[in-house]
Structures are given as C-alpha cells and as structure tokens.
Protein backbone atom coordinates (compact mmCIF):
# COMPACT_ATOMS: atom_id res chain seq x y z
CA UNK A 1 7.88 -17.45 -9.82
CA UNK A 2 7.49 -14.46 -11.73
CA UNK A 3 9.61 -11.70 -11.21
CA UNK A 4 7.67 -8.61 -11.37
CA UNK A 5 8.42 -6.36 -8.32
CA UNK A 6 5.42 -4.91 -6.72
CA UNK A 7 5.83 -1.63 -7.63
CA UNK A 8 5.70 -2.60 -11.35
CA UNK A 9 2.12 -4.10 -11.12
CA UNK A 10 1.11 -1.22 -9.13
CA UNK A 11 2.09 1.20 -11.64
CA UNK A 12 0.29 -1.06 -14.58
CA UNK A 13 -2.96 -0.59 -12.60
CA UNK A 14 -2.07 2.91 -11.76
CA UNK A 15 -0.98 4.71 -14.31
CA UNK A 16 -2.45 5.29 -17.44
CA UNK A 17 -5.92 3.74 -16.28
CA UNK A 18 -8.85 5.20 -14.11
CA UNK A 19 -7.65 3.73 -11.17
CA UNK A 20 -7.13 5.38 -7.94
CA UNK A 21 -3.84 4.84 -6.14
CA UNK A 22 -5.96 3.16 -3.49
CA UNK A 23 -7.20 0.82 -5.93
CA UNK A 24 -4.13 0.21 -7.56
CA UNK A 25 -2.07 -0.76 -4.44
CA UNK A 26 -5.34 -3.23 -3.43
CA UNK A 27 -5.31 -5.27 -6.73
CA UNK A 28 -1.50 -5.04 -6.88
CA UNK A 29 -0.95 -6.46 -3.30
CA UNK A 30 -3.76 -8.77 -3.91
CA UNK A 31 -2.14 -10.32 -6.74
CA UNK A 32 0.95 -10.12 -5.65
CA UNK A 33 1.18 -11.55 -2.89
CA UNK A 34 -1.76 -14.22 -3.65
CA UNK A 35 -3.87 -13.02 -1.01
CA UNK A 36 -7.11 -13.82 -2.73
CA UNK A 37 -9.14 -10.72 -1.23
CA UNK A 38 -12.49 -10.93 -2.83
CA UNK A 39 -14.41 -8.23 -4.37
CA UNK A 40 -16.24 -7.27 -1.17
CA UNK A 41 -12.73 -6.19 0.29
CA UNK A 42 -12.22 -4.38 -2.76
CA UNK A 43 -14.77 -2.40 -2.45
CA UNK A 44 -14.11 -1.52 0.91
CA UNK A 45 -11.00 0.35 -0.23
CA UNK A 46 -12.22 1.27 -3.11
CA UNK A 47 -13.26 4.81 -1.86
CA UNK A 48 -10.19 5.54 -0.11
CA UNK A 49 -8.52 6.63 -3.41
CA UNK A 50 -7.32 10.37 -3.88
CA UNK A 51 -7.23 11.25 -0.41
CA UNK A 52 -10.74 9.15 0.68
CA UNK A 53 -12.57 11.39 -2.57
CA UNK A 54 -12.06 14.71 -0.85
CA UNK A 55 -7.82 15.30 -1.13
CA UNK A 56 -8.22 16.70 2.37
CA UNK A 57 -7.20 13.24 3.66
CA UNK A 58 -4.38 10.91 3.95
CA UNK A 59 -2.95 8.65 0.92
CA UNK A 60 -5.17 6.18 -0.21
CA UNK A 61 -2.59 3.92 -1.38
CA UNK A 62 -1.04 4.49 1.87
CA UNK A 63 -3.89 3.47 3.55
CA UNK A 64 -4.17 0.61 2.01
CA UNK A 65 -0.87 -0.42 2.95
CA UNK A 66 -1.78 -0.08 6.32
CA UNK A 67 -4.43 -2.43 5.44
CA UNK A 68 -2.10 -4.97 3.62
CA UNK A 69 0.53 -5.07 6.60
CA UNK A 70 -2.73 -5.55 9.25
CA UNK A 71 -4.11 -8.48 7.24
CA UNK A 72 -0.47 -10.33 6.82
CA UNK A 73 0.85 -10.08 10.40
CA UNK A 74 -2.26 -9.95 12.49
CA UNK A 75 -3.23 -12.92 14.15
CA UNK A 76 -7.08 -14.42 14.64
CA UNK A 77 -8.96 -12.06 16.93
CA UNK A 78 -5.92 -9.96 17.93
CA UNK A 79 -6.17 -6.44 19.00
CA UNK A 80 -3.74 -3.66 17.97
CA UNK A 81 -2.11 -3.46 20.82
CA UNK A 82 -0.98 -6.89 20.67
CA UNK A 83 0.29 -6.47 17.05
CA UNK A 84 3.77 -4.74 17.73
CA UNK A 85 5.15 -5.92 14.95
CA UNK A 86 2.38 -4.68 12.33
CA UNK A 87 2.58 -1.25 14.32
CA UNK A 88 6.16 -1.26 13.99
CA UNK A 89 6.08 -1.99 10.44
CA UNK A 90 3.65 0.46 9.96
CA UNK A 91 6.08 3.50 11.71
CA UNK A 92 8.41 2.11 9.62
CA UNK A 93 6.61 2.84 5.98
CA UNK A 94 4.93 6.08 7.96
CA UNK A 95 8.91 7.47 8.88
CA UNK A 96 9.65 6.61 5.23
CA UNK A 97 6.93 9.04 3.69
CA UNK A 98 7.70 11.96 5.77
CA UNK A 99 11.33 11.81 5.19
CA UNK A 100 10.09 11.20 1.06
CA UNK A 101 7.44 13.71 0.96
CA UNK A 102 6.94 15.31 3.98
CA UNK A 103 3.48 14.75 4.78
CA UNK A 104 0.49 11.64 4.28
CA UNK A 105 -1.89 14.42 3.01
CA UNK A 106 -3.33 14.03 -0.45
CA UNK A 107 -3.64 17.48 -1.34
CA UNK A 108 -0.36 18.37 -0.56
CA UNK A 109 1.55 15.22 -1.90
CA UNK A 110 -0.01 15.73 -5.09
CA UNK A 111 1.89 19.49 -5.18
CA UNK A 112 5.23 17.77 -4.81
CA UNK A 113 7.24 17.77 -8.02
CA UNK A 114 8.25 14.51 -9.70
CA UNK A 115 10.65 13.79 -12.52
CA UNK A 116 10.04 11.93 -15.58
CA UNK A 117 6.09 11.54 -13.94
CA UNK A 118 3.17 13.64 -15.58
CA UNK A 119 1.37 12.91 -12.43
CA UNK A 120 3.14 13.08 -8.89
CA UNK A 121 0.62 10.43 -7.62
CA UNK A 122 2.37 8.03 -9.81
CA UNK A 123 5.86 8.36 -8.50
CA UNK A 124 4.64 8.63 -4.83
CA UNK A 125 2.75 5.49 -5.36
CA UNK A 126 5.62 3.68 -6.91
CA UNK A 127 7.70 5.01 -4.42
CA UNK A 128 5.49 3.53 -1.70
CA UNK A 129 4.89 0.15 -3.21
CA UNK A 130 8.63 -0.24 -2.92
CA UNK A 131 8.91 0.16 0.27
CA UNK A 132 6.09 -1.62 1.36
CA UNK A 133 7.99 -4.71 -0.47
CA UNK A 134 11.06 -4.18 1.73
CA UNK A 135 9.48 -3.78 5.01
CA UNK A 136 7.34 -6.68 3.97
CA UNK A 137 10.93 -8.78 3.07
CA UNK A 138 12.57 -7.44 5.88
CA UNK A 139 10.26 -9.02 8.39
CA UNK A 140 9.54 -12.27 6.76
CA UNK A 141 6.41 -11.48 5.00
CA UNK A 142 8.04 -11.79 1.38
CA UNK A 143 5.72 -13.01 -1.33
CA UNK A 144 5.90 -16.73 -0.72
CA UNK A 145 6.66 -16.28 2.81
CA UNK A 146 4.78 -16.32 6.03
CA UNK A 147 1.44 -15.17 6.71
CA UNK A 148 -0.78 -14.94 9.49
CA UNK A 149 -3.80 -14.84 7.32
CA UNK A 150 -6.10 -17.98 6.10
CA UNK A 151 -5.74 -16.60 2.92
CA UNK A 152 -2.30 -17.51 2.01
C-alpha cells in the first residue's frame, strides 16, 4: 500500500493547479480512500469550492469533508439523527477548525496568515485533510478499513 498521507495528494491537486479546495479534497478522498465516486458526484461538489463561488460561505473543502465522513459511516437509508457517530465525527473536525482558524467562513479564512504558503487556502486545506485522516483512523474508518458504503 502506498504511503502517501492524505494531505499530500490533496495538496498535489490543490496547489499549484486550478483546482478549488473543494475539488481537491473530493478527488483526494476519492482516491484515497478507493471510494470510486463517479463523475456525477464530482460534480456535485464541484461548485462548493472557494466558499460555494461567493467567499461569503463556509469551506468548501470542509464541506466536502462533511460529505466524505456522511458517505463512510452512514448506513443504507439512515437519517442523521441516527448517525451519532458521523455527527460526532463531524464536531470533532468542526471543534478542530475553530480552535485552528477561528471560523468555517471562506472570506475570512482566506485573511489568516500562513507560513511558508503563498496562499492561506493551501495550508488550511492541508491542515484539514490531516485531520480528517485522524478522525477517520481514530474511529475505524482508516484507508483499508471499514466502510458502510457499497463502494468500498
């Protein structure tokens, strides 16, 4: 098994192509973690990149995450309210940015100052991918691990 993290094939769709973050975290989760998402799912995120196209939103690539942990711990026909452990999961990466950065908003995230990144998007990103892996890990949904998808 290859041992690229995920953060690392995030940032080689992210930066330094004309990628969104959004976009980036899709096709780097996708790959990944083998999910085989076709290219109808990818275009449903596809739009949710740099703050859903107006900045006044949330993260696209956090977003997406959402989207990731949703699709790998939600069971056929379940409800949210009977996914505690995607929703705790997801306070989990959400508790993470605000302590990181302070907010989900686009606009402001991309004000934040990043060392040794030209673009704060890119280190916010990266910054997000990792965690995503370790919350992932951390409740058994490792690459190569369990999934309650069809796709895996």
């Amino acid at each position: 098994m290859n041992k690229i993290k995920l953060y690392e094939l995030v940032n080689e769709y992210h930066i330094g192509t004309d990628l969104s973050c959004a976009e980036a975290m899709f096709k780097a989760c996708n790959e990944y973690y083998d999910l085989k998402l076709s290219e109808e799912t990818r275009k449903m995120f596809s739009l949710m990149g740099i703050g859903m196209q107006t900045e006044q939103s949330c993260c696209g690539a956090f977003t997406v995450a959402v989207g990731i942990i949703g699709l790998m711990t939600a069971e056929d026909n379940q409800i949210n309210v009977d996914n505690s452990e995607g929703c705790q999961m997801i306070y989990e990466l959400t508790d993470f940015m605000f302590e990181v950065c302070g907010t989900l908003h686009c606009v402001e995230l991309q004000k934040l100052e990043a060392k040794n990144y030209n673009n704060p998007c890119h280190a916010i990103v990266e910054l997000l991918a990792k965690r995503l892996e370790e919350i992932l890990d951390q409740h058994g949904y490792g690459r190569g691990k369990k999934s309650r998808t069809a796709l895996s």
